[in-house]
N, C-alpha and C. Protein backbone atom coordinates (compact mmCIF):
# COMPACT_ATOMS: atom_id res chain seq x y z
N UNK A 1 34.47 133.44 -29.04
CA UNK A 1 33.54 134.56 -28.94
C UNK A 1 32.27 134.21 -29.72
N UNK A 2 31.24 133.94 -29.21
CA UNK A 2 30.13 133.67 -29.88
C UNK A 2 29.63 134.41 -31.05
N UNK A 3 30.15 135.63 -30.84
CA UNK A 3 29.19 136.76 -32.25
C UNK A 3 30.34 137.20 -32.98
N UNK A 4 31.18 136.11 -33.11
CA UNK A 4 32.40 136.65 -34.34
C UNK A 4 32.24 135.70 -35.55
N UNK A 5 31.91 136.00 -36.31
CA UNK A 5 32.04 135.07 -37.67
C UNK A 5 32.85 133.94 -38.30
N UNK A 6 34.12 134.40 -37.54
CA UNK A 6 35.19 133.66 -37.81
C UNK A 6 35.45 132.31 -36.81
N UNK A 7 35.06 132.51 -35.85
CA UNK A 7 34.75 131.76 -34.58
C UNK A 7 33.90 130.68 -34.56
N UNK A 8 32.84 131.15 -35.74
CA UNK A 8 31.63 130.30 -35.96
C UNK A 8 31.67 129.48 -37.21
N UNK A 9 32.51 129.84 -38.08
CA UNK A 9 33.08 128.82 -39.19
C UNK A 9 34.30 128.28 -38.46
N UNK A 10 35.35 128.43 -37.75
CA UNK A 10 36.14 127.28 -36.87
C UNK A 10 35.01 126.45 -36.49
N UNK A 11 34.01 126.53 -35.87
CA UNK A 11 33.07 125.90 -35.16
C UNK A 11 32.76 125.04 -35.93
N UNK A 12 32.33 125.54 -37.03
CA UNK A 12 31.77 124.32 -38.01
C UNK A 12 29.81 125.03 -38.45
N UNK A 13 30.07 125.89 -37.62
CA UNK A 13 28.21 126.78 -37.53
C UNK A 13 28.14 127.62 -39.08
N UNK A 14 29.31 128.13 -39.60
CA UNK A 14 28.93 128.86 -40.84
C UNK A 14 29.72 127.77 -42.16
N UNK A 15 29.43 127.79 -42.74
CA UNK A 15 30.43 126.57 -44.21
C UNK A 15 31.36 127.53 -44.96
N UNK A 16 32.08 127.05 -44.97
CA UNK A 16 33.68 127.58 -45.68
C UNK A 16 33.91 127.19 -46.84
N UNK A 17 34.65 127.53 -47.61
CA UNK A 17 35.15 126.62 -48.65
C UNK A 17 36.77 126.50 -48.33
N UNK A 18 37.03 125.67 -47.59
CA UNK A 18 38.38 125.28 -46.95
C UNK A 18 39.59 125.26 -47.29
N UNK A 19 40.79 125.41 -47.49
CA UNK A 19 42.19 125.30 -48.37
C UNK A 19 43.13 124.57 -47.63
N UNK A 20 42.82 124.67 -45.96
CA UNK A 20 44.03 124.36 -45.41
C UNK A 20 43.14 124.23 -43.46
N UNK A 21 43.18 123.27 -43.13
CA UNK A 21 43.17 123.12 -41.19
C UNK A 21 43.61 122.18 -40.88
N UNK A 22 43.96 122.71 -39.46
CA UNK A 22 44.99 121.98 -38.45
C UNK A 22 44.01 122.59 -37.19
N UNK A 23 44.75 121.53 -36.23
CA UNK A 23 44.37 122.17 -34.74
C UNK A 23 44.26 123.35 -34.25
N UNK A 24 45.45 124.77 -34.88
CA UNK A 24 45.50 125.64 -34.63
C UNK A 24 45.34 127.03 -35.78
N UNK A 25 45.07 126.44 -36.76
CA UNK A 25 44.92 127.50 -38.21
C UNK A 25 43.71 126.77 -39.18
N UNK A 26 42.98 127.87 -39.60
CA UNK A 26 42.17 127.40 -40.45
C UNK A 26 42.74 128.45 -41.93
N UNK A 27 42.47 127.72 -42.99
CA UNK A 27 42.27 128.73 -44.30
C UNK A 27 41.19 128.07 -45.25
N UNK A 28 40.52 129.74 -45.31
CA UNK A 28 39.19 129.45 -46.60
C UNK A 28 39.18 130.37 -47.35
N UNK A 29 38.93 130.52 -48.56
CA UNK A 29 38.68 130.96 -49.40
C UNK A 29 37.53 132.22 -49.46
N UNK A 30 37.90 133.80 -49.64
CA UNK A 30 37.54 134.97 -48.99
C UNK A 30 35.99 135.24 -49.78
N UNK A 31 34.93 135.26 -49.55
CA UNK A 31 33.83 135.46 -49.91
C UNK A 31 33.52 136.73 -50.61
N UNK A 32 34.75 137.61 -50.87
CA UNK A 32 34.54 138.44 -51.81
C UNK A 32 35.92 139.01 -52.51
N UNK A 33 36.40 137.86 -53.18
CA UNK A 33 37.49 138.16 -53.52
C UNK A 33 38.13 139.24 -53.97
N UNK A 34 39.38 139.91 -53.93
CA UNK A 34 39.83 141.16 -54.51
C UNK A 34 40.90 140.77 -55.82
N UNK A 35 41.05 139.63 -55.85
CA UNK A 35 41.79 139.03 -56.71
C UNK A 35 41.85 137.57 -57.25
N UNK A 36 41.64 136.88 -58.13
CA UNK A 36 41.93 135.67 -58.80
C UNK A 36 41.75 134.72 -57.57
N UNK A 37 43.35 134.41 -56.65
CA UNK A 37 43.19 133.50 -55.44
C UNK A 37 42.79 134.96 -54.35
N UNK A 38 42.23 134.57 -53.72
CA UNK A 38 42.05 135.35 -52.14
C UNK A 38 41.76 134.47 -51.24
N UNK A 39 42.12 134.20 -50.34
CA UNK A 39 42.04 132.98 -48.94
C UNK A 39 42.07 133.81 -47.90
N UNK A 40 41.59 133.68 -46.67
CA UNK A 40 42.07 134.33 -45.49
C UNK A 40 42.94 133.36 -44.16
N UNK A 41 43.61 133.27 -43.65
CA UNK A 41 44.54 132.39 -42.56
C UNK A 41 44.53 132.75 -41.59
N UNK A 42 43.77 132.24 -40.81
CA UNK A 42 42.71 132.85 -39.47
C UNK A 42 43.74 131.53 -38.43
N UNK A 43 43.96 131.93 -37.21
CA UNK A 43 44.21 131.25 -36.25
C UNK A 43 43.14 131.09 -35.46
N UNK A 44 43.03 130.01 -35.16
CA UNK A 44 41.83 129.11 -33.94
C UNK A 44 41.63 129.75 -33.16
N UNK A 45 42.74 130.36 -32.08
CA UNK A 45 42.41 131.35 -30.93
C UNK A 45 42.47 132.33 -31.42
N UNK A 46 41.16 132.99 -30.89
CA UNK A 46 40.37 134.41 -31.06
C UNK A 46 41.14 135.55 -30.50
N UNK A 47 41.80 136.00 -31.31
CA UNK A 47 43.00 136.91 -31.31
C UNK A 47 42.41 137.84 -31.84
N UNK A 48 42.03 139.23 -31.00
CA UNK A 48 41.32 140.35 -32.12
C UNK A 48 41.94 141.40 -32.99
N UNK A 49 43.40 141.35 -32.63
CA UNK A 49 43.84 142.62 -33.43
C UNK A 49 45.46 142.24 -33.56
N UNK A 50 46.15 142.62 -34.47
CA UNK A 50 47.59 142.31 -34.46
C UNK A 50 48.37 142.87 -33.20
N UNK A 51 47.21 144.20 -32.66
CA UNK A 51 48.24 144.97 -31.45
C UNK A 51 47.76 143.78 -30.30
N UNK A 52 47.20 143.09 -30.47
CA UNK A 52 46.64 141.87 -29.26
C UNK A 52 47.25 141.14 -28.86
N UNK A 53 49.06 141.04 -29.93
CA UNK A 53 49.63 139.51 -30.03
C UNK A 53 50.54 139.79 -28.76
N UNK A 54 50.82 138.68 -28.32
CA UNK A 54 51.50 138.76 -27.06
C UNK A 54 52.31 137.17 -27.47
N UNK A 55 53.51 137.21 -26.28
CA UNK A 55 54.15 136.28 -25.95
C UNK A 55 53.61 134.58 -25.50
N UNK A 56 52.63 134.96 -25.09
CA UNK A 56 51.82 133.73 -25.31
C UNK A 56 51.04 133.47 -26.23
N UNK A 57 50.79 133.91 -27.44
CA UNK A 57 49.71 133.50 -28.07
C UNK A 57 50.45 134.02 -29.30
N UNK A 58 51.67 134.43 -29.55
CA UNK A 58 52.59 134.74 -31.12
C UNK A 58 52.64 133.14 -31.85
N UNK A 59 52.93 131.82 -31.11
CA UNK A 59 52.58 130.91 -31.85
C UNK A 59 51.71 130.46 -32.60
N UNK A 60 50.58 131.15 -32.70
CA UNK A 60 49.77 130.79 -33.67
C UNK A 60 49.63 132.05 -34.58
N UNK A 61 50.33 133.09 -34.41
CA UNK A 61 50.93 133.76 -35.76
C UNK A 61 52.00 132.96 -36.46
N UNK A 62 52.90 132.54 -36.02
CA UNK A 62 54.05 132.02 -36.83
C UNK A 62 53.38 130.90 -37.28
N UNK A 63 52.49 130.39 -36.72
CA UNK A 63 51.60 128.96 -37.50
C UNK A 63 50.92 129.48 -38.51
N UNK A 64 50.66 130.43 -38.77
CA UNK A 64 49.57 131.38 -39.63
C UNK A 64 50.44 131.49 -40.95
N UNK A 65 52.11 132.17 -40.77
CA UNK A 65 52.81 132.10 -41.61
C UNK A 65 53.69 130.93 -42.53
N UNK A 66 53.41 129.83 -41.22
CA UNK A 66 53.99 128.80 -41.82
C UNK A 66 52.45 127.82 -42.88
N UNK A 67 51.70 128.28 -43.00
CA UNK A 67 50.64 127.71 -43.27
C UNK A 67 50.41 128.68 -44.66
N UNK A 68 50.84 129.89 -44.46
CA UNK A 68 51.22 130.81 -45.75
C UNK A 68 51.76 130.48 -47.16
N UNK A 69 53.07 129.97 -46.18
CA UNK A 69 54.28 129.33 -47.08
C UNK A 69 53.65 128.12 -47.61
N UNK A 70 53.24 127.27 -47.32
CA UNK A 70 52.70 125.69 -47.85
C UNK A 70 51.34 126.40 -48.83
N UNK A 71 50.75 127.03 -48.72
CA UNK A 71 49.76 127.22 -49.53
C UNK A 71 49.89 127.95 -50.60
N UNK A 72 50.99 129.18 -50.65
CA UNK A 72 51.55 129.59 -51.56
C UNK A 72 52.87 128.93 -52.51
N UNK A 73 53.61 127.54 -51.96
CA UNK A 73 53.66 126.75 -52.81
C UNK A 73 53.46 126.75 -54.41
N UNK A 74 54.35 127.41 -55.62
CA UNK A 74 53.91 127.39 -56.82
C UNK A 74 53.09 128.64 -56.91
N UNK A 75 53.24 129.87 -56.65
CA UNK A 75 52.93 130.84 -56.74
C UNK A 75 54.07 131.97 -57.36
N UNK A 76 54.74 131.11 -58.17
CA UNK A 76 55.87 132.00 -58.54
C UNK A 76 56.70 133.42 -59.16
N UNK A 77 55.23 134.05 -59.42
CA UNK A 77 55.13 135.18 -59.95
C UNK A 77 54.22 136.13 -58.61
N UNK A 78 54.38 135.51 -57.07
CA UNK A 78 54.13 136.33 -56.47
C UNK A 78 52.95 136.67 -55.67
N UNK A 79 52.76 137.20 -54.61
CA UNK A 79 51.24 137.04 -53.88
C UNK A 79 51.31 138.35 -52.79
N UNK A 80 50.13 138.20 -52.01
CA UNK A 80 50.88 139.61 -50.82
C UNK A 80 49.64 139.34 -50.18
N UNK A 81 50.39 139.16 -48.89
CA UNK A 81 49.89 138.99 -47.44
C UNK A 81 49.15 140.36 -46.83
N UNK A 82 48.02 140.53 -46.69
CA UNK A 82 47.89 141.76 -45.74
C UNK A 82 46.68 141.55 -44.58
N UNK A 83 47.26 142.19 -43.12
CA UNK A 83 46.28 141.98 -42.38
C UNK A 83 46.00 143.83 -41.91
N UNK A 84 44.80 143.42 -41.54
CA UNK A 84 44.22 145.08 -41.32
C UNK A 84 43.86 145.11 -39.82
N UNK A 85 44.37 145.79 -39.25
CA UNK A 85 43.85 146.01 -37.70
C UNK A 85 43.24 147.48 -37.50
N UNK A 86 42.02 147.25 -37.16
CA UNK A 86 41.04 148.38 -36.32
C UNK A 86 40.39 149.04 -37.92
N UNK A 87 39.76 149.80 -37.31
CA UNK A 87 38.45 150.35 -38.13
C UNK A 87 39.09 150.78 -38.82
N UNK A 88 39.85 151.88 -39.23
CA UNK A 88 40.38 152.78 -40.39
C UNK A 88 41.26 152.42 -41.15
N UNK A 89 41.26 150.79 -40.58
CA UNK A 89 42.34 150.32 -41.42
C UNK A 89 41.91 149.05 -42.46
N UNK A 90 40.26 148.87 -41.69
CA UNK A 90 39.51 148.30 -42.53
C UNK A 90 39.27 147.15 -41.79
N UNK A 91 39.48 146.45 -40.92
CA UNK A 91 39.58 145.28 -40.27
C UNK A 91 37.84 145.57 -39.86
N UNK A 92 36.91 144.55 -40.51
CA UNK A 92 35.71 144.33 -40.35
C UNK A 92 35.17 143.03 -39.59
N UNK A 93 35.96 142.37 -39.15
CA UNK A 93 36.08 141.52 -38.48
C UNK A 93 36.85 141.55 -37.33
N UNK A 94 36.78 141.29 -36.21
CA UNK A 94 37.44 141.69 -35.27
C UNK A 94 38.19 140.24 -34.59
N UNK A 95 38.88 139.66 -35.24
CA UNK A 95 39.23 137.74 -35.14
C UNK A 95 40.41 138.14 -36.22
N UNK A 96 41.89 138.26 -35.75
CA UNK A 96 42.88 138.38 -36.11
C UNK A 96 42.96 137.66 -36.83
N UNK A 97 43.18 137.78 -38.74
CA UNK A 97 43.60 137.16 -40.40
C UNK A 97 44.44 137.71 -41.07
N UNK A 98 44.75 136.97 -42.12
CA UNK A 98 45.74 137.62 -43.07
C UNK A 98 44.89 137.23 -44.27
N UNK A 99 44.77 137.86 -45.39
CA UNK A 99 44.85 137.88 -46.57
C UNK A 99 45.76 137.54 -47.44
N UNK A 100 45.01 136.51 -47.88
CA UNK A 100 46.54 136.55 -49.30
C UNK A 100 45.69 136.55 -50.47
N UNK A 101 46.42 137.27 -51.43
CA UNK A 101 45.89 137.88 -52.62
C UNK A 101 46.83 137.21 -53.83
N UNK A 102 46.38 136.72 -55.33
CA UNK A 102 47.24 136.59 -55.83
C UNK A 102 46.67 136.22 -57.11
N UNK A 103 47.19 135.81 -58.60
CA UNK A 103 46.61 135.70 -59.42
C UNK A 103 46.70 136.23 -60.91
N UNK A 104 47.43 137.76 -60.32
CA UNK A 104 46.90 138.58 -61.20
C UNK A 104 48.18 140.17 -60.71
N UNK A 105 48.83 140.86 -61.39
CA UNK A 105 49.64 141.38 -61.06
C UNK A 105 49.14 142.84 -60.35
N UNK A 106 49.39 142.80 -59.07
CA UNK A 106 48.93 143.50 -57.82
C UNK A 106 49.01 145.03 -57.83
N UNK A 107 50.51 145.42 -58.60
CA UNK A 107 51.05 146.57 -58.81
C UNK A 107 51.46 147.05 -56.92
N UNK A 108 51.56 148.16 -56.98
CA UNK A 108 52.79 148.43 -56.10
C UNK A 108 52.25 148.95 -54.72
N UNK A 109 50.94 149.55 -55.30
CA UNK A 109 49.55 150.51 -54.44
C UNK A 109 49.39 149.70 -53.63
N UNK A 110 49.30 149.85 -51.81
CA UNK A 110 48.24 149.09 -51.30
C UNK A 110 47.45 150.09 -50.60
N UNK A 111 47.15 151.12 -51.10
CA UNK A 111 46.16 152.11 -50.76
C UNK A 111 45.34 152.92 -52.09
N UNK A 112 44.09 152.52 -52.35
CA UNK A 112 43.37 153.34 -53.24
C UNK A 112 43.03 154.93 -52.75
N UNK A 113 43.17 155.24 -51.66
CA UNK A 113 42.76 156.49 -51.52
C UNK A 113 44.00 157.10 -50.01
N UNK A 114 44.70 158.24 -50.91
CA UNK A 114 46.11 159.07 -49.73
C UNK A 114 45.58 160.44 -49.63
């Protein structure tokens, strides 16, 4: 998709600060961190929403998670994965990621405002 951000650093058009790529997963380091480590684990194909995933294209979720596991490696006190789909849920990007957060003890909340 030409006017997705995420699309355009796979490309090589915006600069990353990189952690982890392969053919089918990229991970970089989140430009506004919420915690100590923050990375995001973006799959290559432009997948816009978690409700998007289908039977053909779930392999590069499970590549997403297995790319999780290797990077969280020595994280032993813990981390947390979160992806946000659609507007109210915060997903400002529309190029299916996960977040991983870690660093620093998270507590239990993953909602500032109920």
């Amino acid at each position: 998709m030409s006017d997705c951000i995420f699309c355009k650093i796979i490309a090589g058009e915006i600069p990353s600060t990189k952690r982890y790529e392969d053919d089918d997963v990229i991970a970089f380091n989140d430009l506004n961190p919420q915690a100590p480590i923050h990375f995001l684990v973006v799959p290559k194909l432009h997948i816009p929403c978690a409700k998007d995933i289908t039977a053909e294209n779930s392999a590069y979720v499970a590549k997403c998670f297995e790319v999780i596991a290797k990077l969280t490696k020595g994280f032993d006190t813990g981390f947390r994965v979160i992806n946000n789909c659609g507007e109210d849920a915060g997903q400002s990007v529309k190029h299916l990621h996960f977040h991983v957060l870690a660093g620093r003890r998270l507590g239990e909340k993953l909602c500032a405002e109920i």
